[in-house]
Protein backbone atom coordinates (compact mmCIF):
# COMPACT_ATOMS: atom_id res chain seq x y z
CA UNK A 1 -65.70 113.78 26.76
CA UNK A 2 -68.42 113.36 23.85
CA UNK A 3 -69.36 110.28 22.60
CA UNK A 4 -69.16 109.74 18.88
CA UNK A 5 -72.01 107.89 17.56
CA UNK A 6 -71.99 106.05 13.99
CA UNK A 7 -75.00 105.06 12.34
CA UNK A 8 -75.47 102.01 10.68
CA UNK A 9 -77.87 100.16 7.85
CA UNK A 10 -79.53 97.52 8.60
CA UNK A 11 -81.67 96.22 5.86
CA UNK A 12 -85.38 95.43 6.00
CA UNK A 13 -84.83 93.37 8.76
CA UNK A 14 -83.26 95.35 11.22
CA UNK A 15 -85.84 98.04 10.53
CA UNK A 16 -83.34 100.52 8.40
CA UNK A 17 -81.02 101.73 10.49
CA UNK A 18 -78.98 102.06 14.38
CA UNK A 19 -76.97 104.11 16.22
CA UNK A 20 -74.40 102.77 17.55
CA UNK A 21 -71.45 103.90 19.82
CA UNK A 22 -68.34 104.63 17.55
CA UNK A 23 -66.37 102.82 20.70
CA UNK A 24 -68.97 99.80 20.63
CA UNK A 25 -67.48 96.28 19.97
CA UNK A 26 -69.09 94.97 16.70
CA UNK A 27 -67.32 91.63 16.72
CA UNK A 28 -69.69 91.46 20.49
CA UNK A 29 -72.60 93.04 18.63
CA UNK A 30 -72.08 90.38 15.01
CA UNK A 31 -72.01 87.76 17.57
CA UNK A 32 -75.06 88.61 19.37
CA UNK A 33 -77.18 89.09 15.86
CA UNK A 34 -75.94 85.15 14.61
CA UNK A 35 -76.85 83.80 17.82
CA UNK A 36 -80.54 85.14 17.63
CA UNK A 37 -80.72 84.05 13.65
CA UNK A 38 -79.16 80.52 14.97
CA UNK A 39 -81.98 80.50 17.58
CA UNK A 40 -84.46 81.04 15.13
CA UNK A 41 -83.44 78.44 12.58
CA UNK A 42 -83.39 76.16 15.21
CA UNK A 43 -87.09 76.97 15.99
CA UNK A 44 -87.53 76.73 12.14
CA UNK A 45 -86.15 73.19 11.97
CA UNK A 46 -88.77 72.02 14.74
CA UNK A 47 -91.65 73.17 13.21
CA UNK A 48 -90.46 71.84 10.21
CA UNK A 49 -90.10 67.93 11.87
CA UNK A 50 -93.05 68.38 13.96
CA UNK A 51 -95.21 69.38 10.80
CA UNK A 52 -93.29 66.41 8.98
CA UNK A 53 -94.66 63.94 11.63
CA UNK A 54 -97.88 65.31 12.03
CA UNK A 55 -98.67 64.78 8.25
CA UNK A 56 -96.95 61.31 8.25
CA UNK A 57 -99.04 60.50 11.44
CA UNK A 58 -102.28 61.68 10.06
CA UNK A 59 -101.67 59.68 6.62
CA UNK A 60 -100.84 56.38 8.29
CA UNK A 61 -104.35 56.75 9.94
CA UNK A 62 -106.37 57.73 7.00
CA UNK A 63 -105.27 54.04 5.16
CA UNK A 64 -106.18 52.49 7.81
CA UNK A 65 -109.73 53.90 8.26
């Protein structure tokens, strides 16, 4: 039994291209790749506020002084 192996484009940010198995479960693998970009907006949007209060924080004490 051989397995049949597809390859796929990814773009710039998958680094060109993968192999994948021509068996594999993409709706599993589509899944997998939102969840990671998800995770990473999420990290975006926290940097984002914690930036946001940082500069608030550091122009409420420069009035002051």
């Amino acid at each position: 039994m051989s397995e049949e192996k597809i390859t796929i484009e990814t773009g710039e940010a998958g680094k060109g291209t993968s192999t994948i198995d021509k068996e594999a479960n993409t709706e599993e693998l589509e899944e997998r790749a939102l969840s990671v970009f998800a995770s990473e907006r999420n990290e975006d949007i926290t940097a984002l506020i914690l930036s946001l209060i940082t500069t608030f924080i550091v122009l409420i004490f420069t009035k002051w002084m």
